[in-house]
PDB file of N, CA and C in Angstrom:
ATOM      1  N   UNK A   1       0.821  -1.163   0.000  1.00  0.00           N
ATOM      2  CA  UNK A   1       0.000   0.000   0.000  1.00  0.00           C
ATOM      3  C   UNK A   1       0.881   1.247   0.000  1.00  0.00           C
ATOM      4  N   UNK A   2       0.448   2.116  -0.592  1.00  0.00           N
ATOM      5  CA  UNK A   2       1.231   2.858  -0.876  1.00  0.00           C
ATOM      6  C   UNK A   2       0.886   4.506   0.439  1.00  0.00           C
ATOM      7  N   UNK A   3       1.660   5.395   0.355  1.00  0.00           N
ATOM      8  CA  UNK A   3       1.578   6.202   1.385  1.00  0.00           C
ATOM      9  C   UNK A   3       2.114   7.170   1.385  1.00  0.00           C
ATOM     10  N   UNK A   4       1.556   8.769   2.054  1.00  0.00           N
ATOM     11  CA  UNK A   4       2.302  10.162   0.987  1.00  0.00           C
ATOM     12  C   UNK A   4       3.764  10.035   1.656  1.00  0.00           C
ATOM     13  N   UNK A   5       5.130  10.470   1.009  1.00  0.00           N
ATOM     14  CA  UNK A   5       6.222  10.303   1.099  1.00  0.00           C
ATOM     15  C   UNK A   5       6.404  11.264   2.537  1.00  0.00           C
ATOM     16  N   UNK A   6       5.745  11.881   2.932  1.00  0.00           N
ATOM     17  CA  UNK A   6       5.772  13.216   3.760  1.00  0.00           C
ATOM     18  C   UNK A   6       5.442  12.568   5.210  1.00  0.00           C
ATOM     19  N   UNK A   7       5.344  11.340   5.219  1.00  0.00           N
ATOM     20  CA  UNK A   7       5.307  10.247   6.783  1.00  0.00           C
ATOM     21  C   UNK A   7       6.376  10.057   6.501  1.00  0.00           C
ATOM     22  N   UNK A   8       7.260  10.196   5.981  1.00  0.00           N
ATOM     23  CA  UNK A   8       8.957   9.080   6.514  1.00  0.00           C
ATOM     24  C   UNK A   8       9.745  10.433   6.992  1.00  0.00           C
ATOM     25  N   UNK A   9       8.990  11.495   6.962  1.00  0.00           N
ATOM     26  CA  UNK A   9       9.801  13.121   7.404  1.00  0.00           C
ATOM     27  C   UNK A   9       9.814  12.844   9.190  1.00  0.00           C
ATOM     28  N   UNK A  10      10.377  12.792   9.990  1.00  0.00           N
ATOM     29  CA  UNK A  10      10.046  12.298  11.723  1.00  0.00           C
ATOM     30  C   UNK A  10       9.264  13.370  11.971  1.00  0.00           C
ATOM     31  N   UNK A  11       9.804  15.519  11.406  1.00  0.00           N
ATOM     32  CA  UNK A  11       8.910  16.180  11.983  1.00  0.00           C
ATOM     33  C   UNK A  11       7.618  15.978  11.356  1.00  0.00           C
ATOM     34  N   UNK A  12       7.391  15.909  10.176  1.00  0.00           N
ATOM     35  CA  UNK A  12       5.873  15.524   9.684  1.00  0.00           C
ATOM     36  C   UNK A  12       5.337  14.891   9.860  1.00  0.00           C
ATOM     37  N   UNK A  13       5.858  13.550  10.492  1.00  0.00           N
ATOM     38  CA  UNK A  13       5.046  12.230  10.517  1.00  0.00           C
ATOM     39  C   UNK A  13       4.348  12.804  12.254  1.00  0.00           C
ATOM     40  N   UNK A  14       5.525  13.424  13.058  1.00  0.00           N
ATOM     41  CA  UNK A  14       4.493  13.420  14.282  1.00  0.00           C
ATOM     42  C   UNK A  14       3.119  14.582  13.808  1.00  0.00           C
ATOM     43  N   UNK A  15       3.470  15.790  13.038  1.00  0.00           N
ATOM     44  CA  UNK A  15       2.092  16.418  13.116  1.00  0.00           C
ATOM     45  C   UNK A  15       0.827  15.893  12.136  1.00  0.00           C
ATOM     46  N   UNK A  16       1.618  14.778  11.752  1.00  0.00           N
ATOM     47  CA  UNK A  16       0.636  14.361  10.783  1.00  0.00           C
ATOM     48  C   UNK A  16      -0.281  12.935  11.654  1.00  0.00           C
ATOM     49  N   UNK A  17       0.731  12.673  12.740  1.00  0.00           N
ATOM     50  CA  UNK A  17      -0.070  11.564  14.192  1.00  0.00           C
ATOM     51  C   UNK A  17      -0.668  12.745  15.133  1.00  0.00           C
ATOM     52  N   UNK A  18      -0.697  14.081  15.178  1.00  0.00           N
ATOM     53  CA  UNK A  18      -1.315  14.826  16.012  1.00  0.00           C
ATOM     54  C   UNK A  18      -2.484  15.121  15.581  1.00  0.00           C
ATOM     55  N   UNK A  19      -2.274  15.155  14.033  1.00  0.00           N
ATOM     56  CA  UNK A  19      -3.555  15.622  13.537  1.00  0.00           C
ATOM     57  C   UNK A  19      -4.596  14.857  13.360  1.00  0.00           C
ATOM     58  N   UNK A  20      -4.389  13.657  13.290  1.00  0.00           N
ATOM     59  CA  UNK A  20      -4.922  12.345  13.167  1.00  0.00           C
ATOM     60  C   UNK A  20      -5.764  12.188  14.554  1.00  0.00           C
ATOM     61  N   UNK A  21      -4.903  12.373  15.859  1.00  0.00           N
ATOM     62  CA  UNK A  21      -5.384  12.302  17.133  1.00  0.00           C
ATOM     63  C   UNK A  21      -6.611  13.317  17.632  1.00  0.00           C
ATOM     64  N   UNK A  22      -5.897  15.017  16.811  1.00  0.00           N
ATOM     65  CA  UNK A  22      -7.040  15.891  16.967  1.00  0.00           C
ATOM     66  C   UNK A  22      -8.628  15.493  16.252  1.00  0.00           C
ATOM     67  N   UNK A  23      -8.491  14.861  14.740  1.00  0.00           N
ATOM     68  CA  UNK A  23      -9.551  14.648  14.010  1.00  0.00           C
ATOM     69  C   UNK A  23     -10.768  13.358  14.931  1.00  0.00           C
ATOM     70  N   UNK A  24      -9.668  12.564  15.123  1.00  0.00           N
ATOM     71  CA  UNK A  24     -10.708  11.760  16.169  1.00  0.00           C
ATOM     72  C   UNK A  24     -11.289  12.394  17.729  1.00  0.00           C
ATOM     73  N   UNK A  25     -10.528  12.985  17.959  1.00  0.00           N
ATOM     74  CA  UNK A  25     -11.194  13.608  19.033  1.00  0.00           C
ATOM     75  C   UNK A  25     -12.215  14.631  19.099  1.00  0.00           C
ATOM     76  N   UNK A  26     -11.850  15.417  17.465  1.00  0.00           N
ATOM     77  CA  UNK A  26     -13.170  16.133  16.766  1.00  0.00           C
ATOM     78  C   UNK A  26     -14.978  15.112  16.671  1.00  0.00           C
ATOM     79  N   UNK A  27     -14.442  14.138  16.121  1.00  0.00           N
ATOM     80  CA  UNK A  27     -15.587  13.126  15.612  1.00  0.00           C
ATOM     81  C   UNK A  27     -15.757  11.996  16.759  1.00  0.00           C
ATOM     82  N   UNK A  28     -14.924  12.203  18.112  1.00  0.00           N
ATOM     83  CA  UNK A  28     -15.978  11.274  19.009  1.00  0.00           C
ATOM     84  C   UNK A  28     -17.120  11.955  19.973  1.00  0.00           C
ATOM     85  N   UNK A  29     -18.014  10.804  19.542  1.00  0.00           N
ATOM     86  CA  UNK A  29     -19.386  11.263  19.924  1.00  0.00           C
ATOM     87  C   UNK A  29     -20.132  11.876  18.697  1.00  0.00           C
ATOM     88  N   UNK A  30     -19.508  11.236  17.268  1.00  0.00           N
ATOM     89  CA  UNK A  30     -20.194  12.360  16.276  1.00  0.00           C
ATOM     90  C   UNK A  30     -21.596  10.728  15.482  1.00  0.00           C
ATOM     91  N   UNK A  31     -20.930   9.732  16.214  1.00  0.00           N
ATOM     92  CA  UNK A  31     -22.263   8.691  15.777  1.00  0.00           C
ATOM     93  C   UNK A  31     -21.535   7.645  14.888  1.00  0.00           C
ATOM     94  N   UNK A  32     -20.205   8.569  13.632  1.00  0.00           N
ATOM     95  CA  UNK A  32     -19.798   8.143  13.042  1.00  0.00           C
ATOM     96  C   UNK A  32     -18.366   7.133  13.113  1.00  0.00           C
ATOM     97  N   UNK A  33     -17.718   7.268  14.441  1.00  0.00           N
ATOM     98  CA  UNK A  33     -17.222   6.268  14.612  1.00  0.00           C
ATOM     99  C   UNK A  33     -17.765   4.644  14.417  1.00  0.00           C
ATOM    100  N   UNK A  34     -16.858   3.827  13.852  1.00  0.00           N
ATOM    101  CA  UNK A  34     -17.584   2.106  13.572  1.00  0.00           C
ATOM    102  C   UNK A  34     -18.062   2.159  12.710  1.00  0.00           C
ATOM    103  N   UNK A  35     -18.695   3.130  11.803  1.00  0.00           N
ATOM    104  CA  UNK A  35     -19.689   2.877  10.624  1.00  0.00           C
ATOM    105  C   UNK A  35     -19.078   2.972   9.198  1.00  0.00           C
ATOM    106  N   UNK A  36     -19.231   2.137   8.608  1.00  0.00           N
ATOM    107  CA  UNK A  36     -18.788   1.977   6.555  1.00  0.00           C
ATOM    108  C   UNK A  36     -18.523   3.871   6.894  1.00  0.00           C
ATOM    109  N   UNK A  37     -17.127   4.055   6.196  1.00  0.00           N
ATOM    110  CA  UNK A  37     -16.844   4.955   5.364  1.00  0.00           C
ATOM    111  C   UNK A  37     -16.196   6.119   6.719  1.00  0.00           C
ATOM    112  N   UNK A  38     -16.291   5.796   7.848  1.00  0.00           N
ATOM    113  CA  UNK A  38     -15.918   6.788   8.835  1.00  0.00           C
ATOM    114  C   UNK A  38     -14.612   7.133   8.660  1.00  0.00           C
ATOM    115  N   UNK A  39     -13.165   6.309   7.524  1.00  0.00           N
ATOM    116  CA  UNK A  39     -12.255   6.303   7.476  1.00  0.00           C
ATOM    117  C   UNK A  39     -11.968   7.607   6.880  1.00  0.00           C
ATOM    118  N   UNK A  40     -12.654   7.912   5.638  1.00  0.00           N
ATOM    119  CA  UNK A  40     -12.755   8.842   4.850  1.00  0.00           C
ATOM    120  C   UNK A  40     -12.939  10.006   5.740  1.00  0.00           C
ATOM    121  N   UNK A  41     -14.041  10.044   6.411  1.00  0.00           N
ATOM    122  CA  UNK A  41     -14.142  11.061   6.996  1.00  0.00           C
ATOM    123  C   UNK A  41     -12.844  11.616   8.355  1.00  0.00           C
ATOM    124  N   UNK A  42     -12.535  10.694   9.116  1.00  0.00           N
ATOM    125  CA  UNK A  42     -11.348  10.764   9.333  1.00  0.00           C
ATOM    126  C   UNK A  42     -10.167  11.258   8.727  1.00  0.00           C
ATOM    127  N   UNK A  43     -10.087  10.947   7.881  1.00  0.00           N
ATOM    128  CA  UNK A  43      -9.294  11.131   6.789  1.00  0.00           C
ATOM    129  C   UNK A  43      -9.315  12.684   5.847  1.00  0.00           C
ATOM    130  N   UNK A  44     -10.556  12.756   6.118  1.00  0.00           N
ATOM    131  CA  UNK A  44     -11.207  14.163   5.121  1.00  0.00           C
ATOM    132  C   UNK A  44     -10.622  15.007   6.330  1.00  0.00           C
ATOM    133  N   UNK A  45     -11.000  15.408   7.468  1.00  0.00           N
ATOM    134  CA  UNK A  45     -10.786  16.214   8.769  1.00  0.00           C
ATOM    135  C   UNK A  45      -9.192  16.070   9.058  1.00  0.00           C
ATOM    136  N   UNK A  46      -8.819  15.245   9.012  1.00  0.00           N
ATOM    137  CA  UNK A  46      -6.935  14.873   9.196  1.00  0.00           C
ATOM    138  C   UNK A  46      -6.467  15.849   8.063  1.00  0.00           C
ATOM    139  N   UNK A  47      -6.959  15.870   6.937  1.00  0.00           N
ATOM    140  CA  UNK A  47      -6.397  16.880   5.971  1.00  0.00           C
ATOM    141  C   UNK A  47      -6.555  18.145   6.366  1.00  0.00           C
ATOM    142  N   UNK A  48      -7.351  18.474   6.528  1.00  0.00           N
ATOM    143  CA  UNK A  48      -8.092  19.635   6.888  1.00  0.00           C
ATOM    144  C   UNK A  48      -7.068  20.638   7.736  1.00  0.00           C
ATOM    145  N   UNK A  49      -7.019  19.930   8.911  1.00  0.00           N
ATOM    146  CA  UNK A  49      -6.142  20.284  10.378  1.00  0.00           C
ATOM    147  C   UNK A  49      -5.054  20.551   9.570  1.00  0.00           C
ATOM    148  N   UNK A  50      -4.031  19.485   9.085  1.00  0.00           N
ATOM    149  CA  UNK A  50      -2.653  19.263   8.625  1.00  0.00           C
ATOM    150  C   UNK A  50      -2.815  20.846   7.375  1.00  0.00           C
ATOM    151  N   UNK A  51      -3.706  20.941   6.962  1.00  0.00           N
ATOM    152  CA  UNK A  51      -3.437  22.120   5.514  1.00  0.00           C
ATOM    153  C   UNK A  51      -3.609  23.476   6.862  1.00  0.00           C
ATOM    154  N   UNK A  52      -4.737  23.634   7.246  1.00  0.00           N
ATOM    155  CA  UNK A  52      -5.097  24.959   8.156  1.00  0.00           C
ATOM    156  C   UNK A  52      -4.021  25.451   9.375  1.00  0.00           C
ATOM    157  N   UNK A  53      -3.568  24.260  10.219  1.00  0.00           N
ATOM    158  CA  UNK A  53      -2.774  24.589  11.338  1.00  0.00           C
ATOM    159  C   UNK A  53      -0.827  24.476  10.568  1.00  0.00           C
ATOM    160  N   UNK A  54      -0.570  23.764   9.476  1.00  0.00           N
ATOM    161  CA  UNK A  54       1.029  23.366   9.263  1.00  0.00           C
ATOM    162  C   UNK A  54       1.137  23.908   8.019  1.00  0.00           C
ATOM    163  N   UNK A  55       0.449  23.987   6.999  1.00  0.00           N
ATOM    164  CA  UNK A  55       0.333  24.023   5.875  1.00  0.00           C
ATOM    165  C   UNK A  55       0.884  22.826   5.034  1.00  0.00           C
ATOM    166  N   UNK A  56       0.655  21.588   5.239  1.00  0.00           N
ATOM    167  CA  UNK A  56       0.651  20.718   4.717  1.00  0.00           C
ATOM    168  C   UNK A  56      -0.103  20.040   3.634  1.00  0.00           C
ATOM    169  N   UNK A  57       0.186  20.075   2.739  1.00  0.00           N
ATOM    170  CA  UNK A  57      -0.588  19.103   2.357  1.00  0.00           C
ATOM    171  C   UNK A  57      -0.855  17.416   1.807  1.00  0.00           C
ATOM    172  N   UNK A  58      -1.106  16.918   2.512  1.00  0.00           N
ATOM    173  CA  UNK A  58      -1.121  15.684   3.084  1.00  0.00           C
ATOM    174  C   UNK A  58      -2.307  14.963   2.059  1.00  0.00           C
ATOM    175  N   UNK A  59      -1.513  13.730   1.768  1.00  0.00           N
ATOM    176  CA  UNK A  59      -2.757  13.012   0.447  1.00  0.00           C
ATOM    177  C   UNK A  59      -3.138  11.705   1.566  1.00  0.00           C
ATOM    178  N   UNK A  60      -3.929  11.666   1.486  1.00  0.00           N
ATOM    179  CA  UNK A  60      -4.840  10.342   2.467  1.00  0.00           C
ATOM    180  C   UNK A  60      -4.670   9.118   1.748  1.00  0.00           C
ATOM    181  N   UNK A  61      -4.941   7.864   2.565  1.00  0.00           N
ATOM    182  CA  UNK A  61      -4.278   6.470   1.811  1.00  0.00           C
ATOM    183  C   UNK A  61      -5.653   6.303   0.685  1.00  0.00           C
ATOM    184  N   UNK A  62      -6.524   6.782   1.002  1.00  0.00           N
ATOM    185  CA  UNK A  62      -7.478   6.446  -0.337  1.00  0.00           C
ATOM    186  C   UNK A  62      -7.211   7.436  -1.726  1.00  0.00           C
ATOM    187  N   UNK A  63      -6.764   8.563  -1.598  1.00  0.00           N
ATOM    188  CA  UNK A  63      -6.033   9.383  -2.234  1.00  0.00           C
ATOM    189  C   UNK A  63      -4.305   8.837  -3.145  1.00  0.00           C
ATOM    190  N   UNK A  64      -3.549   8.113  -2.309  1.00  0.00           N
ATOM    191  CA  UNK A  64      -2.513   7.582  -2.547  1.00  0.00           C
ATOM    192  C   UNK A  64      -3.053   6.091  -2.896  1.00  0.00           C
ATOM    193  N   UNK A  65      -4.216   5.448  -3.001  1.00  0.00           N
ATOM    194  CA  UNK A  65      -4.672   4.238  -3.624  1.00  0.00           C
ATOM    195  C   UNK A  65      -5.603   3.991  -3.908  1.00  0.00           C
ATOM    196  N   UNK A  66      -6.204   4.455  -5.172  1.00  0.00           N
ATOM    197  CA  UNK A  66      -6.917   4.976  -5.690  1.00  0.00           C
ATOM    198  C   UNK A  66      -7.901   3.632  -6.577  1.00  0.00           C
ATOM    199  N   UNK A  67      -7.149   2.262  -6.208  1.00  0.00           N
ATOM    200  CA  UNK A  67      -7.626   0.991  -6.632  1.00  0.00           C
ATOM    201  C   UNK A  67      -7.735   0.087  -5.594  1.00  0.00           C
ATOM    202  N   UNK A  68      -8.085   0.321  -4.129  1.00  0.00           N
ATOM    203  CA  UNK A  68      -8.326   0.076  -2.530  1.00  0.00           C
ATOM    204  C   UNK A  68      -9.653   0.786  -2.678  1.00  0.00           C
ATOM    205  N   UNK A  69     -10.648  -0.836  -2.017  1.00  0.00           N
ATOM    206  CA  UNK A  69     -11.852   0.055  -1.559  1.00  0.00           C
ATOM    207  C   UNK A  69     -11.248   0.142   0.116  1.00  0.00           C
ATOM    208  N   UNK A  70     -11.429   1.009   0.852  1.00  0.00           N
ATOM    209  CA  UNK A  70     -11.506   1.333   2.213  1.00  0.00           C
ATOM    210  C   UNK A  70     -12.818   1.636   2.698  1.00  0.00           C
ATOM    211  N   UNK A  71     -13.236   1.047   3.986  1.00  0.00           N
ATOM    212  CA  UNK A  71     -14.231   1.098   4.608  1.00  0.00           C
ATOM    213  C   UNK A  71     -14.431   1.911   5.271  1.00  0.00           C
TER     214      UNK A  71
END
């Protein structure tokens, strides 16, 4: 599976595990945890953070594999 090159950076990879941590902590209690497709959305909000707070921009694994269904 493939994955944006910008995780093997140590400083990027941690704000890119902070942002990850903030997005879930955004979306618990939002219903959508456990359910088909919550990854995306995870995923959609992880970008979000990483572009607004670092200026990153960060491609998501459904983005970087584009022939992966993800749930």
């Amino acid at each position: 599976m493939k994955h944006d090159l910008q995780e093997r950076d140590p400083n990027k990879k941690k704000l890119i595990q902070a942002a990850e941590a903030e997005a879930e902590f955004e979306l618990r209690g939002s219903g959508l945890d456990g359910q088909m497709g919550y990854c995306h959305v995870l995923w959609g909000r992880q970008q979000e953070i990483l572009k607004e707070k670092y200026g990153i921009n960060w491609r998501t694994p459904a983005e970087m594999n584009p022939d992966v269904m993800f749930d």
